[in-house]
N, C-alpha and C. Protein backbone atom coordinates (compact mmCIF):
# COMPACT_ATOMS: atom_id res chain seq x y z
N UNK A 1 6.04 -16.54 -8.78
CA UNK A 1 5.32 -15.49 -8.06
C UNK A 1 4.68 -16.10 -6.81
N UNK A 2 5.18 -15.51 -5.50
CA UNK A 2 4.56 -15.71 -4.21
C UNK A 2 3.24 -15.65 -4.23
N UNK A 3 2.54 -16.27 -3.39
CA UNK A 3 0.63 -15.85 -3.66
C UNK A 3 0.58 -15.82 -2.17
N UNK A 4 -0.21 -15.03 -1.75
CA UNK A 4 0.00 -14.82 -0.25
C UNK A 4 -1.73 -14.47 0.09
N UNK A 5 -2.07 -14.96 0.91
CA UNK A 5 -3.75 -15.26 1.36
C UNK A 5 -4.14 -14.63 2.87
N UNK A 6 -4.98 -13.78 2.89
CA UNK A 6 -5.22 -13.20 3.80
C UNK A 6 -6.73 -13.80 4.31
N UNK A 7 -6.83 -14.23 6.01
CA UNK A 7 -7.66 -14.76 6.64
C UNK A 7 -7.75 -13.86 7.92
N UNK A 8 -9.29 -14.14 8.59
CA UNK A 8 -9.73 -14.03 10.08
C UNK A 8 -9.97 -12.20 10.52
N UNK A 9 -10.25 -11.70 8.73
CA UNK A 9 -11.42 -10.43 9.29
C UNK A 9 -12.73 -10.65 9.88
N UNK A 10 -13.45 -10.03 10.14
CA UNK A 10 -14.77 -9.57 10.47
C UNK A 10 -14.86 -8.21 11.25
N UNK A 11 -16.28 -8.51 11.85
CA UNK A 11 -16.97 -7.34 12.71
C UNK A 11 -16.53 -7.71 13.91
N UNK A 12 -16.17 -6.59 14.76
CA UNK A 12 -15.72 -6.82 16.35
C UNK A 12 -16.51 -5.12 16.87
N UNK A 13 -16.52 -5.33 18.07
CA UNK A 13 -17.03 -4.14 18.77
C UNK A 13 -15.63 -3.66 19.23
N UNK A 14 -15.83 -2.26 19.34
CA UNK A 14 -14.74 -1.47 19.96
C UNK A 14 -13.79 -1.62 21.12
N UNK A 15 -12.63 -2.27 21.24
CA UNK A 15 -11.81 -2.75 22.60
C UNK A 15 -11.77 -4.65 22.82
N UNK A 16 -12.79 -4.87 21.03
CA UNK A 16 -12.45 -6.14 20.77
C UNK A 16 -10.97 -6.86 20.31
N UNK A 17 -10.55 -7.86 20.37
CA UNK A 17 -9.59 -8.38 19.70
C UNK A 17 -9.90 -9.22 18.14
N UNK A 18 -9.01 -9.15 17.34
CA UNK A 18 -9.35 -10.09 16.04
C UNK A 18 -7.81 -11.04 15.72
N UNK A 19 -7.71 -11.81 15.31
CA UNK A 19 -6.15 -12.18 14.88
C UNK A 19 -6.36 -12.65 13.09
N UNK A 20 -5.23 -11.98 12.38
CA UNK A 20 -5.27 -11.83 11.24
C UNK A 20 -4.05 -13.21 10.78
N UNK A 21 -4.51 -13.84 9.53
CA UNK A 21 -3.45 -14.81 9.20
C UNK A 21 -2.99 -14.04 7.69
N UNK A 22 -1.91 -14.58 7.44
CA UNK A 22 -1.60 -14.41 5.99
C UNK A 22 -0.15 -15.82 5.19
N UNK A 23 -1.28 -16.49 4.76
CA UNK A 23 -0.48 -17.84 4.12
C UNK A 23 0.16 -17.63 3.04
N UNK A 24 1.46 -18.08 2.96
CA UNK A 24 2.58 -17.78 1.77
C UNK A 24 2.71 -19.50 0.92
N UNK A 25 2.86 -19.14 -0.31
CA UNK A 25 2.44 -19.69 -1.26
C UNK A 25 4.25 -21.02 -1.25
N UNK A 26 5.19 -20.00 -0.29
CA UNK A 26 6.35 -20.36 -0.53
C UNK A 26 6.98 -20.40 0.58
N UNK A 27 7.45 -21.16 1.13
CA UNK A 27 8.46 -21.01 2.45
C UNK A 27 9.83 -20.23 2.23
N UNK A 28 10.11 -20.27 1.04
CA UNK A 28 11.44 -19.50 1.01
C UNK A 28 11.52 -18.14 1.68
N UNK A 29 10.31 -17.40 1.53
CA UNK A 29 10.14 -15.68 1.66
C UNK A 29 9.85 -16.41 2.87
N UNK A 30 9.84 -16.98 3.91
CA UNK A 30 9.58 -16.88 5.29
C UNK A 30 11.17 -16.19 6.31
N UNK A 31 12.20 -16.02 5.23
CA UNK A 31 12.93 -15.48 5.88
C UNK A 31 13.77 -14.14 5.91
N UNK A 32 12.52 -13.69 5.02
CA UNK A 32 12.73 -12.71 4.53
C UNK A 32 11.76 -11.26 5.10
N UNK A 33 11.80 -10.14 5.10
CA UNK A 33 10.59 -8.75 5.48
C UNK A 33 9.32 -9.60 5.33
N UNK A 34 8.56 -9.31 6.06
CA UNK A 34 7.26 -9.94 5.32
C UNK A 34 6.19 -8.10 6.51
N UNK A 35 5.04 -8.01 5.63
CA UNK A 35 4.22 -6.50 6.53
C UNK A 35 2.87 -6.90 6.14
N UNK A 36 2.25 -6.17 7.30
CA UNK A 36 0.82 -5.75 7.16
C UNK A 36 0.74 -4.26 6.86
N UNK A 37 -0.29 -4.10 5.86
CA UNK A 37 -0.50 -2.71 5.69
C UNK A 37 -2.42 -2.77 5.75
N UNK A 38 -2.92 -1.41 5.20
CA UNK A 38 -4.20 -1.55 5.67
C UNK A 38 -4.43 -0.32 4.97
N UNK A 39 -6.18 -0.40 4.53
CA UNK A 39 -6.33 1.06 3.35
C UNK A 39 -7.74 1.23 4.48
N UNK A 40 -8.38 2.46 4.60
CA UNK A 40 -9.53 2.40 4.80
C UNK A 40 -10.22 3.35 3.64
N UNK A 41 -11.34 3.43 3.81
CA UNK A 41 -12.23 4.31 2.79
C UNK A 41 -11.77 5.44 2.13
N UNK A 42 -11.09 5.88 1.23
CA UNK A 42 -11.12 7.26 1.27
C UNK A 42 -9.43 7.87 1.14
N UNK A 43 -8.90 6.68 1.86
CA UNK A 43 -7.26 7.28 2.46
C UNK A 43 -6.52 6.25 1.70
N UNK A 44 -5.13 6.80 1.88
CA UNK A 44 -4.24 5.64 1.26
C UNK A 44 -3.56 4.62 1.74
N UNK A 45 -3.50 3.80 0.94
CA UNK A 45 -2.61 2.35 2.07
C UNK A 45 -1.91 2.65 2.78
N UNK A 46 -1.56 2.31 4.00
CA UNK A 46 -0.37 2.80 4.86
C UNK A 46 0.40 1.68 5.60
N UNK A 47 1.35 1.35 6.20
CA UNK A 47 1.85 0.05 6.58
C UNK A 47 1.35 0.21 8.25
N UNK A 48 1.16 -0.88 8.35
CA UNK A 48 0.96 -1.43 9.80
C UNK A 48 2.06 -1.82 10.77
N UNK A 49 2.37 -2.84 10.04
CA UNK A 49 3.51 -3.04 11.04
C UNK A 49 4.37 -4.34 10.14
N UNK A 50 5.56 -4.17 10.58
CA UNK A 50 6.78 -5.60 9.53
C UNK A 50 7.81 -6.21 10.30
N UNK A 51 7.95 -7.71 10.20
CA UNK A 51 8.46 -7.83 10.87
C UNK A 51 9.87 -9.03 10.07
N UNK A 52 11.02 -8.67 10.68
CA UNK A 52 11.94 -8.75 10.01
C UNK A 52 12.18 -10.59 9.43
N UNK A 53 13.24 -11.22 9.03
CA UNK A 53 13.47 -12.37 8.97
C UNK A 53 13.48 -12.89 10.35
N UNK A 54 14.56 -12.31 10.86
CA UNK A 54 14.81 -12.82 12.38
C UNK A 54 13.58 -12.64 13.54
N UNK A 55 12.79 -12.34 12.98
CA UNK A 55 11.62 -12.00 14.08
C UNK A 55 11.22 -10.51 14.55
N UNK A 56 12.16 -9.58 14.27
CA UNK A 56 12.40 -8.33 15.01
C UNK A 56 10.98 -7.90 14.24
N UNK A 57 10.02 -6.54 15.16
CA UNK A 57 9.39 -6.40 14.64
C UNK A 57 9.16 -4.56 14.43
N UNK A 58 8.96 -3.88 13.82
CA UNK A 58 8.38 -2.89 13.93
C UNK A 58 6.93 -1.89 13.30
N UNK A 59 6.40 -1.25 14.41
CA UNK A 59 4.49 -0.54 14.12
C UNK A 59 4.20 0.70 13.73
N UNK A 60 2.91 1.18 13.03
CA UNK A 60 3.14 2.26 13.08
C UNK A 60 2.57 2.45 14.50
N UNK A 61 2.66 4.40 14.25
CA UNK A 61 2.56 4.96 15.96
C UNK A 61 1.06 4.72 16.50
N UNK A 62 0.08 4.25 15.51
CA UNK A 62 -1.24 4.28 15.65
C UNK A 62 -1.20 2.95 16.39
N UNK A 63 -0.60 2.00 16.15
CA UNK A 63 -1.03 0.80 16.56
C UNK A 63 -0.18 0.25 17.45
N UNK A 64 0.92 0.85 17.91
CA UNK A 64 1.92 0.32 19.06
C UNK A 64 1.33 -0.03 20.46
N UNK A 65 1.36 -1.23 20.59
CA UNK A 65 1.05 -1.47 22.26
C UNK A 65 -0.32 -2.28 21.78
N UNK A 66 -0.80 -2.17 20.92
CA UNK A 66 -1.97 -3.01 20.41
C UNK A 66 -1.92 -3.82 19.59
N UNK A 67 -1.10 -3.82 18.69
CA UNK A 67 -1.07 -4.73 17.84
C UNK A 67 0.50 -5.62 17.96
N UNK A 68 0.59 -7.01 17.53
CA UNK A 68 1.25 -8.03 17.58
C UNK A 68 2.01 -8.27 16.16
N UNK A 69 2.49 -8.08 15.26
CA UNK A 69 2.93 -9.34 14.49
C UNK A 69 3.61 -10.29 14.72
N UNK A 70 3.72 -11.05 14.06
CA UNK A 70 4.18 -12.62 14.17
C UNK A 70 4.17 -13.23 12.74
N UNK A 71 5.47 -14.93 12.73
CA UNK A 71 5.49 -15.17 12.06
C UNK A 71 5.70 -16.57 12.67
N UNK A 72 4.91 -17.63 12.21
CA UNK A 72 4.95 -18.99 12.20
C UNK A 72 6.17 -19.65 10.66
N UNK A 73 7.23 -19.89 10.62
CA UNK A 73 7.67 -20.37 9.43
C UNK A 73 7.32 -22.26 9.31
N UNK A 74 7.02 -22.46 10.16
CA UNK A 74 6.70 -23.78 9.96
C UNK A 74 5.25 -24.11 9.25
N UNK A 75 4.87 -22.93 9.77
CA UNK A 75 3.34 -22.81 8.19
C UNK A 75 3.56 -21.87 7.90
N UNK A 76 4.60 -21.31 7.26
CA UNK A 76 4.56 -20.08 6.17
C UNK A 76 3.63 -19.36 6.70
N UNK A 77 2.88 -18.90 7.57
CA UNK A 77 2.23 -17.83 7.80
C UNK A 77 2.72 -17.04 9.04
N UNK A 78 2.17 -15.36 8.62
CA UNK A 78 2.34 -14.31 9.16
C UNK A 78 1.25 -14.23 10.10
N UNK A 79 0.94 -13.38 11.52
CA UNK A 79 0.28 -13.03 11.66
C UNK A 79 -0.07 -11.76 12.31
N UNK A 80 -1.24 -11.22 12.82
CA UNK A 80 -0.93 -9.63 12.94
C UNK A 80 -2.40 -9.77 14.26
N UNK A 81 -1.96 -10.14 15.20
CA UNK A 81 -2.80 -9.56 16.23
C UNK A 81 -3.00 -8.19 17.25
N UNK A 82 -4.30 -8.16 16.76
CA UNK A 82 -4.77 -7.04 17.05
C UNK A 82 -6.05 -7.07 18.43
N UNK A 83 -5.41 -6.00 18.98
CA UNK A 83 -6.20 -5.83 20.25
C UNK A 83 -6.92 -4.53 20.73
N UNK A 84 -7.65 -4.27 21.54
CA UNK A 84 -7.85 -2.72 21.62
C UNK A 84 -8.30 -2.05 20.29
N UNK A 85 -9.44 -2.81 20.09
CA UNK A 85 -9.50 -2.56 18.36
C UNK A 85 -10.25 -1.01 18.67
N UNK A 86 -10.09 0.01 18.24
CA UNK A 86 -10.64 1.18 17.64
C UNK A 86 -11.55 1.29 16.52
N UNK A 87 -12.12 1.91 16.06
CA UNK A 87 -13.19 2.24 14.81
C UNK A 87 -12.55 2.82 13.73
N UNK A 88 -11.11 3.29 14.41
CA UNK A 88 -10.26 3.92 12.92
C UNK A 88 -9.71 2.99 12.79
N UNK A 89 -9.71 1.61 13.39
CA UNK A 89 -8.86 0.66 12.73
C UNK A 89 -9.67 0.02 11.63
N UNK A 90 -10.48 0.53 11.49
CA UNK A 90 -11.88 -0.40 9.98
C UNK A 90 -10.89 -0.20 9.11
N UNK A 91 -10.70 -0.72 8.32
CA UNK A 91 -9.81 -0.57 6.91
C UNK A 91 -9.95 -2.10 6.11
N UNK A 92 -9.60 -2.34 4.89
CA UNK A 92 -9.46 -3.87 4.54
C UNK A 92 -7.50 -3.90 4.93
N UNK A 93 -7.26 -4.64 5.22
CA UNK A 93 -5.70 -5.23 5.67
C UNK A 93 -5.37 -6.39 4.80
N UNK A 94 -3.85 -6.01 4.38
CA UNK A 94 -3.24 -6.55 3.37
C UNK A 94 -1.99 -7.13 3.96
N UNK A 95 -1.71 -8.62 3.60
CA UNK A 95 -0.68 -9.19 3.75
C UNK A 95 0.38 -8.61 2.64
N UNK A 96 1.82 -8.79 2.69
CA UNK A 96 2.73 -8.14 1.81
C UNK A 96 3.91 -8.64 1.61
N UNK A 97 4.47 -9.23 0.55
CA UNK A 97 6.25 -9.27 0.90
C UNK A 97 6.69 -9.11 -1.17
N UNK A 98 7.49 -7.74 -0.66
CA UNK A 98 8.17 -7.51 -2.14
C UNK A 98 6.91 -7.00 -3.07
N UNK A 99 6.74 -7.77 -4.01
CA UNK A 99 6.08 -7.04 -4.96
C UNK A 99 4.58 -7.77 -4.78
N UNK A 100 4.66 -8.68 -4.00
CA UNK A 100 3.17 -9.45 -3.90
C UNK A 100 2.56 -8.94 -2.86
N UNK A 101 1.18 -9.31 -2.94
CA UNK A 101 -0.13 -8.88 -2.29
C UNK A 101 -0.79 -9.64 -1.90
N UNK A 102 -1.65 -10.04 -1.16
CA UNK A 102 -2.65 -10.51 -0.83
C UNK A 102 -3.95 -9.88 -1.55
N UNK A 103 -5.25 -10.61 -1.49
CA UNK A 103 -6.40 -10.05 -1.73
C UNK A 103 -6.85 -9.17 -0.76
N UNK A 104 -6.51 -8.96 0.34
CA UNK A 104 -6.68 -8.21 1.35
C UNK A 104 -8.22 -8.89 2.60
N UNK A 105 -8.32 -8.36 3.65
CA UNK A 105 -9.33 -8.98 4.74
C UNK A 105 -9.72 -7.56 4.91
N UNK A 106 -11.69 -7.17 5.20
CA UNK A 106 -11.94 -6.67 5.91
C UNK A 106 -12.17 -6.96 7.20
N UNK A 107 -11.56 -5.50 7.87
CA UNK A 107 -12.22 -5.40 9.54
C UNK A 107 -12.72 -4.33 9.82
N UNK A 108 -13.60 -4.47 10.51
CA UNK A 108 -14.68 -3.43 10.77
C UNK A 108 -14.95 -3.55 12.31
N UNK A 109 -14.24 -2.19 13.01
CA UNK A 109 -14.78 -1.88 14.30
C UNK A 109 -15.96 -1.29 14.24
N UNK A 110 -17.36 -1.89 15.08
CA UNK A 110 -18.40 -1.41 15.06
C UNK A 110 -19.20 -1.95 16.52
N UNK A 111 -19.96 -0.81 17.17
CA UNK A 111 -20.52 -0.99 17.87
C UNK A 111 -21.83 -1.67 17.36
């Protein structure tokens, strides 16, 4: 079982940037789907954005033009930069590949 570790939430003000890590327990799944998804209060998990083995990446419509993923395979980690942060982007954010999870990171846009 993959164990996959989610780093580099906090508090940012509105039109701040944050960059999110997520460390894999395994290099093998580095060449494989790997996603960010994200729950906020109330609503249901929804995916963020995934980006393929080969690098290719795709967002949802909320976050296009703002947000980054990425994948370092030389440290097994993913990452998911985020820019133009909004207040609907508060949610805790979850690293993902297959049936594993991360513990998830909060972020909180707040003035």
């Amino acid at each position: 079982q993959v164990q996959l570790v989610e780093s580099g939430g906090g508090l940012v003000q509105p039109g701040g940037s944050l960059r999110l890590s997520c460390a894999a327990s395994r290099r093998s799944i580095m060449s494989y789907p790997m996603a960010w998804y994200r729950q906020a209060p109330g609503k249901q998990r929804e995916l963020v954005a995934v980006i393929s083995g080969g690098g290719s990446a795709n967002y949802a419509d909320s976050v296009k033009g703002r947000f980054t993923i990425s994948r370092d395979n030389a440290k097994n980690t993913v990452y998911l930069q985020m820019n133009s942060l909004k207040s609907e982007d508060t949610a805790v954010y979850y690293c993902n590949f297959e049936q594993a999870w991360g513990q998830g990171t909060q972020v909180t846009v707040s003035s």
